[in-house]
Protein backbone atom coordinates (compact mmCIF):
# COMPACT_ATOMS: atom_id res chain seq x y z
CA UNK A 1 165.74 51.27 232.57
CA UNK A 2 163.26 48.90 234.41
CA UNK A 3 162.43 47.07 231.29
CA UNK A 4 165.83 46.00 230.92
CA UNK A 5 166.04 45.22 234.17
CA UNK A 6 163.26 43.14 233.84
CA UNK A 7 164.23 41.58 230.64
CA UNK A 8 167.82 40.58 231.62
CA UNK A 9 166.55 38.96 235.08
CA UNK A 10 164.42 36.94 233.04
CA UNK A 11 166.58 35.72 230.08
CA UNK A 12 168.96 34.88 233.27
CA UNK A 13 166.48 33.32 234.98
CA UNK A 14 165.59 30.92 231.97
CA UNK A 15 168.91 29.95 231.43
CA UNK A 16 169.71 29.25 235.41
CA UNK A 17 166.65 26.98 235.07
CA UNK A 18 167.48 25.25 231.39
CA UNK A 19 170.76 24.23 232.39
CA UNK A 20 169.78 23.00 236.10
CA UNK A 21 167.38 21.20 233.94
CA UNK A 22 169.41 19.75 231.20
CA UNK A 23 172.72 19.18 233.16
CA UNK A 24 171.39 16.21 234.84
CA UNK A 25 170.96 14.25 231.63
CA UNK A 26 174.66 15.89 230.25
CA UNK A 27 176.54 18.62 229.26
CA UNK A 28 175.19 19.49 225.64
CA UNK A 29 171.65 18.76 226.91
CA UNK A 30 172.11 21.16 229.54
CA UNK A 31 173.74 23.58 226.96
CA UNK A 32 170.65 23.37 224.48
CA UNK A 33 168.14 23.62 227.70
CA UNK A 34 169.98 26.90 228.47
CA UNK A 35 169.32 28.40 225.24
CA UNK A 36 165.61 27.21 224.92
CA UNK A 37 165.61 28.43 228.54
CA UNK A 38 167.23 32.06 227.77
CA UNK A 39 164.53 32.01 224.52
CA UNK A 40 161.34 31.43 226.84
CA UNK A 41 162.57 33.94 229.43
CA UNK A 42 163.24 36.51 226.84
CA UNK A 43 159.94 35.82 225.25
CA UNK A 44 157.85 35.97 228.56
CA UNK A 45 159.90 38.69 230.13
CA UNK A 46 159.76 41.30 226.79
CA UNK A 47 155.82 40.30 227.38
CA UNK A 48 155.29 41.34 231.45
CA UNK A 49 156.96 44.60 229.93
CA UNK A 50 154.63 45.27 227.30
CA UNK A 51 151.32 44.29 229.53
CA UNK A 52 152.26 45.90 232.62
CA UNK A 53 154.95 48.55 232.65
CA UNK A 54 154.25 50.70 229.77
């Protein structure tokens, strides 16, 4: 239950951060920040899980 925890913080995380990011410049380069934002947070989040909680 942690892990998802984990996971879901992170992918929200990226995507709070892509679009404060990409919103400056506009509204579909804030959208596309988002997703590569949600992407990196999933990536690095599903990683912390595997090194340090199983």
């Amino acid at each position: 239950m942690i892990k998802m925890f984990v996971v879901t913080l992170g992918v929200n995380l990226g995507v709070a951060l892509g679009w404060w990011l990409g919103s400056q410049i506009g509204l579909m380069t804030g959208y596309f920040t988002a997703i590569l934002g949600a992407s990196i947070g999933l990536y690095l989040s599903r990683q912390y899980c595997r090194n340090y909680l199983d």
